[in-house]
Protein backbone atom coordinates (compact mmCIF):
# COMPACT_ATOMS: atom_id res chain seq x y z
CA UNK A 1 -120.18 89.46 18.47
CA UNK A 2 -120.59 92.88 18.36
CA UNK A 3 -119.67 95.61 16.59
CA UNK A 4 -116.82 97.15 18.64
CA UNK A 5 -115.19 93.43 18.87
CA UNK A 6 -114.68 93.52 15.20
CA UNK A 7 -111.44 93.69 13.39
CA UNK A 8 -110.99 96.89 11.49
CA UNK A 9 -110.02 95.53 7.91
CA UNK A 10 -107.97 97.87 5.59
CA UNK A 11 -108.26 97.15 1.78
CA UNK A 12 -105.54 98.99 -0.87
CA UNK A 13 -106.37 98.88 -4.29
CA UNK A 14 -102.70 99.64 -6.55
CA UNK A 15 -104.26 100.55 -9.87
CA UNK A 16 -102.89 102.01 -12.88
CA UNK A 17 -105.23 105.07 -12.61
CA UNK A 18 -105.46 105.67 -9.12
CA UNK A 19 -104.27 104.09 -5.41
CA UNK A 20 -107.55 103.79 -3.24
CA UNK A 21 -107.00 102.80 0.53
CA UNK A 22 -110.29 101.39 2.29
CA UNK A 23 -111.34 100.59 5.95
CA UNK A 24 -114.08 98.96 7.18
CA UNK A 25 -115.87 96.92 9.66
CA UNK A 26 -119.03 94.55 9.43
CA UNK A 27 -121.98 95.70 11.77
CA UNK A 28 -124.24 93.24 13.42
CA UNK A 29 -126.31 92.56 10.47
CA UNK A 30 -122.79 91.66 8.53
CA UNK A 31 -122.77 94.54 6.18
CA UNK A 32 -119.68 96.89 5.75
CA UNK A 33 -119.39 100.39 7.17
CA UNK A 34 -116.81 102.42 6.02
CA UNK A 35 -114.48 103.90 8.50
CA UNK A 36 -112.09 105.22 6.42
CA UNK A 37 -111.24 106.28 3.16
CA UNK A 38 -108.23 108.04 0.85
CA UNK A 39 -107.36 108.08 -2.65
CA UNK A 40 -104.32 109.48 -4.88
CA UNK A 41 -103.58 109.56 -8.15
CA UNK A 42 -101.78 107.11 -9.68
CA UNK A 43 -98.03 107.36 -11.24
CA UNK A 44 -95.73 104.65 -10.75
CA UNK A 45 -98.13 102.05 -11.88
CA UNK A 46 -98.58 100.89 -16.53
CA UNK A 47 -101.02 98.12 -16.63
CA UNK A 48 -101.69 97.27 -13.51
CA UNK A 49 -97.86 96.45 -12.27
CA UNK A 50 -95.53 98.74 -10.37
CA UNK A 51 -92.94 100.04 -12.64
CA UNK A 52 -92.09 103.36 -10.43
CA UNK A 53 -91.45 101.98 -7.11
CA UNK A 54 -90.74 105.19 -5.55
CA UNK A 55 -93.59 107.04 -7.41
CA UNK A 56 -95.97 104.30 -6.48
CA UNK A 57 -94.59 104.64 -1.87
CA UNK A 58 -95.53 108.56 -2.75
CA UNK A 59 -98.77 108.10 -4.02
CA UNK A 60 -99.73 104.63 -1.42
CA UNK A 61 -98.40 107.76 1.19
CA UNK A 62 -100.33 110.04 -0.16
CA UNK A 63 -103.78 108.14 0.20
CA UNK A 64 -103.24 106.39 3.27
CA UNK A 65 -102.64 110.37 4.54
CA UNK A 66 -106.26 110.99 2.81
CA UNK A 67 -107.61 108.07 4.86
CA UNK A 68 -106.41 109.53 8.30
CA UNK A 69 -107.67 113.26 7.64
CA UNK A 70 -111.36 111.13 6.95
CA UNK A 71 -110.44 109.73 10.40
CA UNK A 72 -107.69 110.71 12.52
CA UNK A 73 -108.73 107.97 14.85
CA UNK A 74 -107.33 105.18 12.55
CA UNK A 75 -104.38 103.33 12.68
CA UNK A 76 -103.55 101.20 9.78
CA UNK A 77 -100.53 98.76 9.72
CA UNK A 78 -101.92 96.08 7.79
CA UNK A 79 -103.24 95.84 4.62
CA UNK A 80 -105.23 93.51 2.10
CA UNK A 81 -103.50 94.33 -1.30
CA UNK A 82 -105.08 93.40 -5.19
CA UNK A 83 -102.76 92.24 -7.63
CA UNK A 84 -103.37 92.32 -11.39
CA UNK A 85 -100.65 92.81 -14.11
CA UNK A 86 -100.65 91.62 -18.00
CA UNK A 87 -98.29 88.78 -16.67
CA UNK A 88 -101.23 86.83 -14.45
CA UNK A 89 -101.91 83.86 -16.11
CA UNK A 90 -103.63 80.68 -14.47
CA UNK A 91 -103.59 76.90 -15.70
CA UNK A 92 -105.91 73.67 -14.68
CA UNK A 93 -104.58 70.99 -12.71
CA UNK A 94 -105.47 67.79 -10.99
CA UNK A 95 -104.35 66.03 -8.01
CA UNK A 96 -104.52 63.17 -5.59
CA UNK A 97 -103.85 61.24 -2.21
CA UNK A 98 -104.00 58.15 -1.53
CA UNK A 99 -104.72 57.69 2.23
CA UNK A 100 -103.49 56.18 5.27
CA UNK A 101 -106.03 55.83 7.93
CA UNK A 102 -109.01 54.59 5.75
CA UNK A 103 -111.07 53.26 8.46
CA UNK A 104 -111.50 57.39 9.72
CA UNK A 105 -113.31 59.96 7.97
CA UNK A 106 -111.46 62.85 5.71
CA UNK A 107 -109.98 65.72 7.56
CA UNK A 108 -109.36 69.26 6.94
CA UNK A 109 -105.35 68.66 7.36
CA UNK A 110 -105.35 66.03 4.62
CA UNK A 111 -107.60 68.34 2.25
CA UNK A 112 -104.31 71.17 3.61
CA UNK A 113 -101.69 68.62 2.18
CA UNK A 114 -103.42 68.08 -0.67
CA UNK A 115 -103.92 71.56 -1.42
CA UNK A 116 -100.06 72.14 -1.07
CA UNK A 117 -98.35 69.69 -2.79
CA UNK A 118 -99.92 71.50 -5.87
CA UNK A 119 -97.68 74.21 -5.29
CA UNK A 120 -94.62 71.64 -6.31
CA UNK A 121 -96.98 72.21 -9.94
CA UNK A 122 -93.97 73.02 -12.68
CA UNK A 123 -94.52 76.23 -14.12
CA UNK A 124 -91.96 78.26 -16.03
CA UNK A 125 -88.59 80.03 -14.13
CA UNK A 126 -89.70 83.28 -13.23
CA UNK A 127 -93.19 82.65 -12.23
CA UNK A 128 -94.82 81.98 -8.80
CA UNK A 129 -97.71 80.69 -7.71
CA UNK A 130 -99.85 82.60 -5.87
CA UNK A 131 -103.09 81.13 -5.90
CA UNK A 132 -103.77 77.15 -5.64
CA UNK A 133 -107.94 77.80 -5.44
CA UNK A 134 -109.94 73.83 -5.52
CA UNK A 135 -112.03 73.35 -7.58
CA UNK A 136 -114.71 69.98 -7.40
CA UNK A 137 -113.25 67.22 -5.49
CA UNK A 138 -113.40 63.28 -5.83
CA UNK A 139 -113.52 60.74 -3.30
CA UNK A 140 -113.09 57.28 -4.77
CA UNK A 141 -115.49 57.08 -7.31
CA UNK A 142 -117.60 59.72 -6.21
CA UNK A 143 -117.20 62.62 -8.29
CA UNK A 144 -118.64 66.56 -7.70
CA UNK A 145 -117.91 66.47 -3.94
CA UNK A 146 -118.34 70.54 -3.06
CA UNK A 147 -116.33 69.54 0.81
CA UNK A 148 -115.26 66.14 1.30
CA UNK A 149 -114.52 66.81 5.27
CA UNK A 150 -116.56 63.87 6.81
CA UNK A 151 -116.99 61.15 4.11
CA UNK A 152 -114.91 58.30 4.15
CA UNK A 153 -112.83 57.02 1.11
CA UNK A 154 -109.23 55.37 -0.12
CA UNK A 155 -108.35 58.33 -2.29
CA UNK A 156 -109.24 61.90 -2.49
CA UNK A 157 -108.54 64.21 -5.15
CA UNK A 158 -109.48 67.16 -6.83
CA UNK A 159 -108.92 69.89 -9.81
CA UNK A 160 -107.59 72.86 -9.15
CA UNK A 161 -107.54 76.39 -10.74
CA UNK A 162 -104.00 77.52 -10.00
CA UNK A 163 -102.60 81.13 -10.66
CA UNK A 164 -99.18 82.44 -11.12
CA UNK A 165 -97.26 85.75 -11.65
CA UNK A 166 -94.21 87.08 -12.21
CA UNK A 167 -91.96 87.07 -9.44
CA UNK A 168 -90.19 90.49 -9.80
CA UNK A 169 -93.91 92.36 -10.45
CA UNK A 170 -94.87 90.61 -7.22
CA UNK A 171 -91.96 91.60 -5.56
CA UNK A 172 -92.21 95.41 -6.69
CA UNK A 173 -95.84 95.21 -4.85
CA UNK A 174 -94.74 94.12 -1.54
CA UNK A 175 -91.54 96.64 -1.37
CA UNK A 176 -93.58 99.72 -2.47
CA UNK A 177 -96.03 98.24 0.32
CA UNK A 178 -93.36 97.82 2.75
CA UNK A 179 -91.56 100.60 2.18
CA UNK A 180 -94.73 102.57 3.13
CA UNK A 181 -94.74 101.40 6.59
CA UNK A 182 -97.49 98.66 6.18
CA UNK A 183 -97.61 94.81 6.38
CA UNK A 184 -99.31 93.24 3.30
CA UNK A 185 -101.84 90.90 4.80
CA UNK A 186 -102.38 88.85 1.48
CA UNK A 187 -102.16 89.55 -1.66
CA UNK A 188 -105.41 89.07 -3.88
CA UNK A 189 -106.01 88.32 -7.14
CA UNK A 190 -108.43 91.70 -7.97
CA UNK A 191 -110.54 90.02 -10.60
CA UNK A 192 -111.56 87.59 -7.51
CA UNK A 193 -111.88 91.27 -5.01
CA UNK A 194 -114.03 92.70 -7.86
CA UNK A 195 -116.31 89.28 -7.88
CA UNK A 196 -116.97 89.34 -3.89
CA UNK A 197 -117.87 92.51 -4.06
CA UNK A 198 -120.63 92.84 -6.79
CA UNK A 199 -122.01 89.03 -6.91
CA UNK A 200 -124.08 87.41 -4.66
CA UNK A 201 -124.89 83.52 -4.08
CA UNK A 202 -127.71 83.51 -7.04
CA UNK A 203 -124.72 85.18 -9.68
CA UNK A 204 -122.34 82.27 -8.53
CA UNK A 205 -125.01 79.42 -9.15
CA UNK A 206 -126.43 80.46 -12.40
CA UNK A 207 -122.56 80.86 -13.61
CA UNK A 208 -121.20 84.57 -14.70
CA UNK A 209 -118.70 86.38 -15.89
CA UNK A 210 -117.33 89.51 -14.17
CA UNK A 211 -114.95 91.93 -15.85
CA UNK A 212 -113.44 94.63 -14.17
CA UNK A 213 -112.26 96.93 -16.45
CA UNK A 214 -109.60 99.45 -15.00
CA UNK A 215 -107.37 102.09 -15.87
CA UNK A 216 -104.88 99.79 -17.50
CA UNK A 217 -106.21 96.44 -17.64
CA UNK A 218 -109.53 94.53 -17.64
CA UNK A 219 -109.67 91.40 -15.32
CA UNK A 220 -111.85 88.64 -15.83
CA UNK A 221 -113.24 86.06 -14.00
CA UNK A 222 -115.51 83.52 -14.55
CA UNK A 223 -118.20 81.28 -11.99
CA UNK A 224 -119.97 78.29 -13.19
CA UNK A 225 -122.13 76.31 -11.16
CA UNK A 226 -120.36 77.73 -8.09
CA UNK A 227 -116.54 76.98 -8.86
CA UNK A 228 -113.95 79.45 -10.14
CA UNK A 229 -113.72 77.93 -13.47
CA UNK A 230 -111.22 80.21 -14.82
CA UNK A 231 -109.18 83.85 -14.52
CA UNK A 232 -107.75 86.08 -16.86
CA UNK A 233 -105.81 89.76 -17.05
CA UNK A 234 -106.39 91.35 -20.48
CA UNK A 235 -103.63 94.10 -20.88
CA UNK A 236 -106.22 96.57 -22.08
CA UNK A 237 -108.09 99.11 -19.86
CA UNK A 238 -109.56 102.70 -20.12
CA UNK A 239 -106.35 104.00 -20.16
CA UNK A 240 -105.87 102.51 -23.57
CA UNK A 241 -108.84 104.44 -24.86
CA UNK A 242 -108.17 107.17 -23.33
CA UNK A 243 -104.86 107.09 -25.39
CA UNK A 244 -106.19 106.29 -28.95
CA UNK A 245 -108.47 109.56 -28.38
CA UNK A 246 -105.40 111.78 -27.53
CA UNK A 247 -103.64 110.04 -31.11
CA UNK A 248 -106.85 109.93 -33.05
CA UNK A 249 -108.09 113.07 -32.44
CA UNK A 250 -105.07 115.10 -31.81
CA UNK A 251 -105.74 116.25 -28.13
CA UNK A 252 -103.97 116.31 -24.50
CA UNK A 253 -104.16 113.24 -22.73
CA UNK A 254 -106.43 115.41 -20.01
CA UNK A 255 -108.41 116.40 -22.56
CA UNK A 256 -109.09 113.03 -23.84
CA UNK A 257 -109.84 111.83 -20.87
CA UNK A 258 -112.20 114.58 -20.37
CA UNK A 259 -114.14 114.06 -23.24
CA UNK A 260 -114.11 110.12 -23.01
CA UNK A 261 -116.01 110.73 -19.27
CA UNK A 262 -118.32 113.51 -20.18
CA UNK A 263 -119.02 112.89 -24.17
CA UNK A 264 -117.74 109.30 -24.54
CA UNK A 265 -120.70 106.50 -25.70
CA UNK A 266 -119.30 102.67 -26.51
CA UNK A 267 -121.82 102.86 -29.46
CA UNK A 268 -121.20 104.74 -32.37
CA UNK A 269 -124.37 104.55 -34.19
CA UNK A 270 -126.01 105.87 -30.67
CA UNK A 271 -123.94 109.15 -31.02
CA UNK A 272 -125.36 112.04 -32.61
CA UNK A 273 -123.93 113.00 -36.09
CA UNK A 274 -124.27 116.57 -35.64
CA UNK A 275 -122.75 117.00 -32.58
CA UNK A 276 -119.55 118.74 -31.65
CA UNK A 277 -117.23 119.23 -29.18
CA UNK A 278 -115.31 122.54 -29.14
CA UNK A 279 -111.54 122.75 -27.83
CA UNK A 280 -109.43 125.44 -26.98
CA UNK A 281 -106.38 125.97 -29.03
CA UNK A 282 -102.83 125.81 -27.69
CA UNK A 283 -101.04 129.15 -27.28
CA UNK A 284 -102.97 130.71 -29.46
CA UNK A 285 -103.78 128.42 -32.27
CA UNK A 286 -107.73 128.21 -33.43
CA UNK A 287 -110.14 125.79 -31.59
CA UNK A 288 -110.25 122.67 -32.63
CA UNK A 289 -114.15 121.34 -33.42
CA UNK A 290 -114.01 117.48 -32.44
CA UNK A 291 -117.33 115.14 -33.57
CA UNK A 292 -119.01 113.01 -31.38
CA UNK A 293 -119.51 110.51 -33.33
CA UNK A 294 -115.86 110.29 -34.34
CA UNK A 295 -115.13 110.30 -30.50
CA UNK A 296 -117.62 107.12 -30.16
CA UNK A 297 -116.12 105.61 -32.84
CA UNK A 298 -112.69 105.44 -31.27
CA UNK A 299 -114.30 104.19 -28.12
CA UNK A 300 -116.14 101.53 -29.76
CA UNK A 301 -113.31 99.84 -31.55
CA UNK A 302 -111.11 99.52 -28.37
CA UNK A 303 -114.19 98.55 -26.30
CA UNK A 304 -115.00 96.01 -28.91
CA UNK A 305 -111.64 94.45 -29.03
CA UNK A 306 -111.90 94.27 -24.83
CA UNK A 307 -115.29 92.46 -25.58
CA UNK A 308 -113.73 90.12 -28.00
CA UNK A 309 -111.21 88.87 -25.30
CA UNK A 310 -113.60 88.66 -22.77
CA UNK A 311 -115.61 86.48 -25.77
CA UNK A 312 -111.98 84.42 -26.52
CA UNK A 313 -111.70 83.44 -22.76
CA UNK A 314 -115.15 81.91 -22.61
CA UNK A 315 -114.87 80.01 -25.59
CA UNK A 316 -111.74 78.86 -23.90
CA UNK A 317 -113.62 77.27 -20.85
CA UNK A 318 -116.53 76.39 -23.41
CA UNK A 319 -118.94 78.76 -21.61
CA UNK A 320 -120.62 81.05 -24.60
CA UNK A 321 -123.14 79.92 -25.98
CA UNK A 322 -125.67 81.83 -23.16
CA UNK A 323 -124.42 78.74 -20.71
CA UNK A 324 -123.93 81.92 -18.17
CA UNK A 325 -127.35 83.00 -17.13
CA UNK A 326 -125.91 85.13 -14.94
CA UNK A 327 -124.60 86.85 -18.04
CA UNK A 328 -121.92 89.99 -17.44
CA UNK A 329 -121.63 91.70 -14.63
CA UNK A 330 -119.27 94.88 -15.78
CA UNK A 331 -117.40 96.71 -13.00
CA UNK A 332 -114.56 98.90 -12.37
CA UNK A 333 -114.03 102.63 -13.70
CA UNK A 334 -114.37 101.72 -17.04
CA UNK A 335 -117.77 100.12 -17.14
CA UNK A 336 -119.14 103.42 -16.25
CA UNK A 337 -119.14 104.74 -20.22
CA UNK A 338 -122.40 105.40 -21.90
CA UNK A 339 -124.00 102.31 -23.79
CA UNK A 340 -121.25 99.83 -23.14
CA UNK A 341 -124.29 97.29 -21.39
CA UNK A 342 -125.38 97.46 -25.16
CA UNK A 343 -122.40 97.19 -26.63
CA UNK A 344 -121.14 93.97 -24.09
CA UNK A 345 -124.47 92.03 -25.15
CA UNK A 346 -123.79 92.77 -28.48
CA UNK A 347 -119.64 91.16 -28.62
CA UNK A 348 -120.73 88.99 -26.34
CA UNK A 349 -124.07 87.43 -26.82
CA UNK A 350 -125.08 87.64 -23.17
CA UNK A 351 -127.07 89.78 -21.06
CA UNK A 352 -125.22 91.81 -19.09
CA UNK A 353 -125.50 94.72 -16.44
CA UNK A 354 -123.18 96.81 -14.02
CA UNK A 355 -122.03 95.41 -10.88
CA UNK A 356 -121.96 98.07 -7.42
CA UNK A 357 -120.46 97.28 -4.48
CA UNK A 358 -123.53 98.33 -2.69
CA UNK A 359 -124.78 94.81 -1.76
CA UNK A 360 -122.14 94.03 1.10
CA UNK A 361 -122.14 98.22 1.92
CA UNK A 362 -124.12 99.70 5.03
CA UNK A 363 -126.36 102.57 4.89
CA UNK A 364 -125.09 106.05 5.10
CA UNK A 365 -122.07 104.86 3.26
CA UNK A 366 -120.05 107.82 1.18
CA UNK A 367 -121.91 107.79 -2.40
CA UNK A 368 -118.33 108.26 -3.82
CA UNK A 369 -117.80 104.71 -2.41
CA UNK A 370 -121.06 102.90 -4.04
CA UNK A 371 -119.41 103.33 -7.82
CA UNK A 372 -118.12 100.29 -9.46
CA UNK A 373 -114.55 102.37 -9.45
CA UNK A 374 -114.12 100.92 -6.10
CA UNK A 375 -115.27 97.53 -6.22
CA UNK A 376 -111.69 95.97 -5.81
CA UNK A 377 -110.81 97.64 -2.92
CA UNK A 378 -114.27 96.59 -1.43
CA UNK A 379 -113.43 93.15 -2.46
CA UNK A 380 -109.95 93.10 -0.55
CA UNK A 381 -111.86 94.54 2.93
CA UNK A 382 -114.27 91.30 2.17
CA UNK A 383 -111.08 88.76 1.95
CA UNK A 384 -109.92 90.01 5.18
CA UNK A 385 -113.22 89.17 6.61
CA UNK A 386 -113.67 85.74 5.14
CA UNK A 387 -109.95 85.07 6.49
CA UNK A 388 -110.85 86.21 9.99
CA UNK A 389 -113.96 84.43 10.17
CA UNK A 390 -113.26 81.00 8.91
CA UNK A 391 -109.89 81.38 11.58
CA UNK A 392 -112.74 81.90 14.28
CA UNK A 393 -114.36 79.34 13.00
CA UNK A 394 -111.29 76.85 13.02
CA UNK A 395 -110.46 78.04 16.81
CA UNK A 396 -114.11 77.65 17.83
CA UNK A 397 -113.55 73.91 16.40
CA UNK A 398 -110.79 72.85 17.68
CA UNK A 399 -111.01 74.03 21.61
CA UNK A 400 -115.20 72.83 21.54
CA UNK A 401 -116.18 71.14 24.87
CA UNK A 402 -114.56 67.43 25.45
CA UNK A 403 -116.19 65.23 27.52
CA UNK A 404 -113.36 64.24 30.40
CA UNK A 405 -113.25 61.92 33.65
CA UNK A 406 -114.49 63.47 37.04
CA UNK A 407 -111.41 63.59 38.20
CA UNK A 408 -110.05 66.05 35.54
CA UNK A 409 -111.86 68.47 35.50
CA UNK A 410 -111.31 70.98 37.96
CA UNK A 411 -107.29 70.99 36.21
CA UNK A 412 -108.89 71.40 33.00
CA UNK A 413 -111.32 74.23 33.98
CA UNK A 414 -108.33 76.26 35.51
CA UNK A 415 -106.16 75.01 32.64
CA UNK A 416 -108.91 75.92 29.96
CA UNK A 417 -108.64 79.95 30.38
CA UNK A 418 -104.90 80.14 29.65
CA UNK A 419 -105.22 77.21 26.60
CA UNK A 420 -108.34 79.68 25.18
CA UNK A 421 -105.91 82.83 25.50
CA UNK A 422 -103.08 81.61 24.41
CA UNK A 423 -105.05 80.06 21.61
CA UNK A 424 -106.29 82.86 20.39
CA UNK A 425 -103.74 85.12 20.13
CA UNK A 426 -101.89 82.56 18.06
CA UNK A 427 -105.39 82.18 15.74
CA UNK A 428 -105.36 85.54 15.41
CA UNK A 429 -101.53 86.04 14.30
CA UNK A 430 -102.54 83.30 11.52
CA UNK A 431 -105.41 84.79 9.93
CA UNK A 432 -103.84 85.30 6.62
CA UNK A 433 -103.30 81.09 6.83
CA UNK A 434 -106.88 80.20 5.08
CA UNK A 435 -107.60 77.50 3.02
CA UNK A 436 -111.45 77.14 2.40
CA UNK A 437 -112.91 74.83 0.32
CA UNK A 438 -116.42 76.25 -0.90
CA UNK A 439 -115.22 79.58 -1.05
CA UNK A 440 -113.44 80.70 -3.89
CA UNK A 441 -110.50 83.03 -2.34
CA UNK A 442 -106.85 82.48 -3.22
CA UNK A 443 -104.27 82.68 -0.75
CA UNK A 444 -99.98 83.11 -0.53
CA UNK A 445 -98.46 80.24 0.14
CA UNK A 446 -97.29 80.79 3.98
CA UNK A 447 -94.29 82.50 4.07
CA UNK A 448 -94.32 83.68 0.46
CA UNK A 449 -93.67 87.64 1.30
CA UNK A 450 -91.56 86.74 3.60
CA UNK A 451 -89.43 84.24 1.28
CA UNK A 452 -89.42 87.66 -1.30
CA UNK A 453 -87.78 89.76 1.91
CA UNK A 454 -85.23 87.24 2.31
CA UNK A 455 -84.50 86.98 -1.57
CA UNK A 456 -83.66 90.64 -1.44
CA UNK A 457 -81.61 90.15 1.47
CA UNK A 458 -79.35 87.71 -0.17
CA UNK A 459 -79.06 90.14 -3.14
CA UNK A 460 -77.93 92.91 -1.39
């Protein structure tokens, strides 16, 4: 396939701190080159949910208007969207079917109904499930089965890593989405965007944790011998920090942030004593002299307690202990402060280093684009691509070449063109309906924006 006959994919990344819309297409060696790209600042959004739904359409507007002036060619309706938000939390589960055609082999439609009676899984009023992501799956006695397609059993089963979230913060997403003029694809889980886009095959098999840390949260997620083995949102972010230096030190919020991104260091003890930072007094009051170290300091502690969560979780799943030789792979804006690799290793007791997006980028990509900043939104262009190529896949499949009598065959040559048409405009329509075994990606249950739509509807 060529390049042209690729789908243009369109990732946009809701953060706390900024709104970054992203589109892209894979060349013919399968990397992504970036056809389009717009950012705004960030209003409507505390901790990674959308609070302001009108301030959040005005800044979605805003960079999707940026994207277009980088290429007035585009045309973006549809859109990949991350999801994150303090109230993300995700639970274990384990399931089973006991078959009825035991003399055939295991098919991908039984592994499908398996996959959705989990989401009959109780979980608290209010919640939703939007992820239902398998694990390891059994087949009889045989346990550790990566894809059971193919073998033959009596029962199949498997665990599953499911994820839920409030229903009105995942309602808020879709209508500021909607309400922008643009369809929301899928909605992703962005600690799961963030992994795709920094970690390669190696970082899934030797087991590692990634955290994203953004403006207001810091997303977690954590691979172990090539299953999800567990998710987490901690409601802390650079945000935070940025607001203990405005409180601590008795600066503007600007300010702070100013001096976090050009002075800021995650290690105290690596800051120099005698250094100072001078600030301008307000309407005429005397400059204020501000240490360094005092400015690390502040840093440190709320970087520490991040670190310490991040530390919780794995103990949680039982994976400290250097069971992760992958170690930590930091991303997002917030891994980009001075001597926090130092500072992870040191909380954590595992190597660590920062993870770019550049693996699954082209060449000639915008440097803006190669920062960790925008590894989500990277992430959400790759989901669209794993969607649309395991559909391909799936049509490929099911309309391969069947052997059929002599007599046939002219009616099923003529008959073949419209079948393969037809076919594939439905495959296409469906792309958002994945469920993949290997692969770690999440996925709405079908319908599930649409069964938000018509919740409003009745409420009006």
């Amino acid at each position: 396939m060529n390049n042209e006959q690729q789908p243009i994919i369109v990732g946009l990344d809701i953060g706390t701190t900024k709104i970054a819309a992203i589109a892209g297409r894979k060349n013919e060696f399968g990397k992504l080159e970036i056809i389009g790209f717009g950012r705004a600042n960030s209003n409507g959004v505390k901790h990674g949910q959308v609070l302001n739904i009108d301030e959040t359409i005005k800044a979605i507007q805003m960079a999707l208007d940026n994207c277009y002036t980088s290429n007035p060619n585009l045309e973006i309706s549809e859109v990949y969207v991350g999801i994150a938000g303090h109230h993300i939390k995700s639970l274990q589960t384990r399931g089973d079917i006991v078959r009825h055609q035991t003399d055939e082999e295991i098919t991908q439609r039984e592994i499908d109904q398996l996959i959705a009676d989990q989401y009959k899984t109780y979980i608290p009023a209010g919640d939703q499930i939007i992820d239902v992501i398998p694990q390891e799956f059994t087949v009889d006695n045989f346990q550790n089965i990566p894809n059971p397609i193919g073998y033959g059993g009596v029962k199949v089963g498997a665990n599953f890593h499911i994820i839920t979230g409030d229903k009105n913060a995942i309602r808020n997403i879709s209508r500021s989405v909607e309400k922008s003029g643009l369809v929301t694809k899928d909605l992703v889980l962005q600690p799961l965007a963030s992994a795709a886009a920094v970690m390669g095959h190696e970082d899934l098999e030797a087991g590692v944790a990634i955290v994203d840390i953004g403006g207001g949260t810091t997303d977690l997620a954590v691979f172990y011998e090539g299953i999800l083995k567990h998710t987490a949102v901690i409601p802390f972010g650079g945000e935070n920090i940025t607001n203990d230096i405005k409180t601590g030190l008795g600066v503007l919020k600007t300010q702070a942030e100013q001096m976090k991104v050009q002075f800021g260091s995650a290690l105290a003890n690596e800051a120099r004593g005698n250094a100072f930072i001078t600030i301008p007094g307000l309407r005429g009051m005397p400059a204020k002299e501000i240490s360094v170290k005092n400015l690390a300091n502040i840093i440190q502690a709320r970087m520490s307690e991040i670190m310490d969560f991040v530390t919780y979780h794995l103990k949680q799943v039982g994976l400290d202990n250097r069971m992760l030789n992958g170690g930590v792979v930091l991303t997002g804006g917030g891994s980009q402060l001075k001597h926090l690799i130092q500072l992870t290793e040191y909380v954590t007791g595992l190597n660590a280093r920062i993870g770019f997006p550049t693996e699954h980028l082209a060449g000639g990509h915008i440097e803006e684009l190669a920062k960790p900043t925008y590894a989500t939104c990277i992430g959400l262009i790759l989901k669209g691509y794993s969607d649309y190529e395991h559909n391909r896949k799936q049509f490929e499949h099911r309309f391969r070449k069947v052997e059929v009598p002599e007599a046939l065959k002219k009616t099923a040559e003529m008959e073949a063109e419209e079948t393969l048409v037809t076919a594939e405009e439905t495959q296409m329509e469906k792309v958002k309906n994945r469920k993949g075994i290997k692969d770690f990606w999440g996925k709405f249950k079908d319908g599930i924006i649409d069964l938000f739509k018509e919740e409003e509807d009745h409420a009006l």
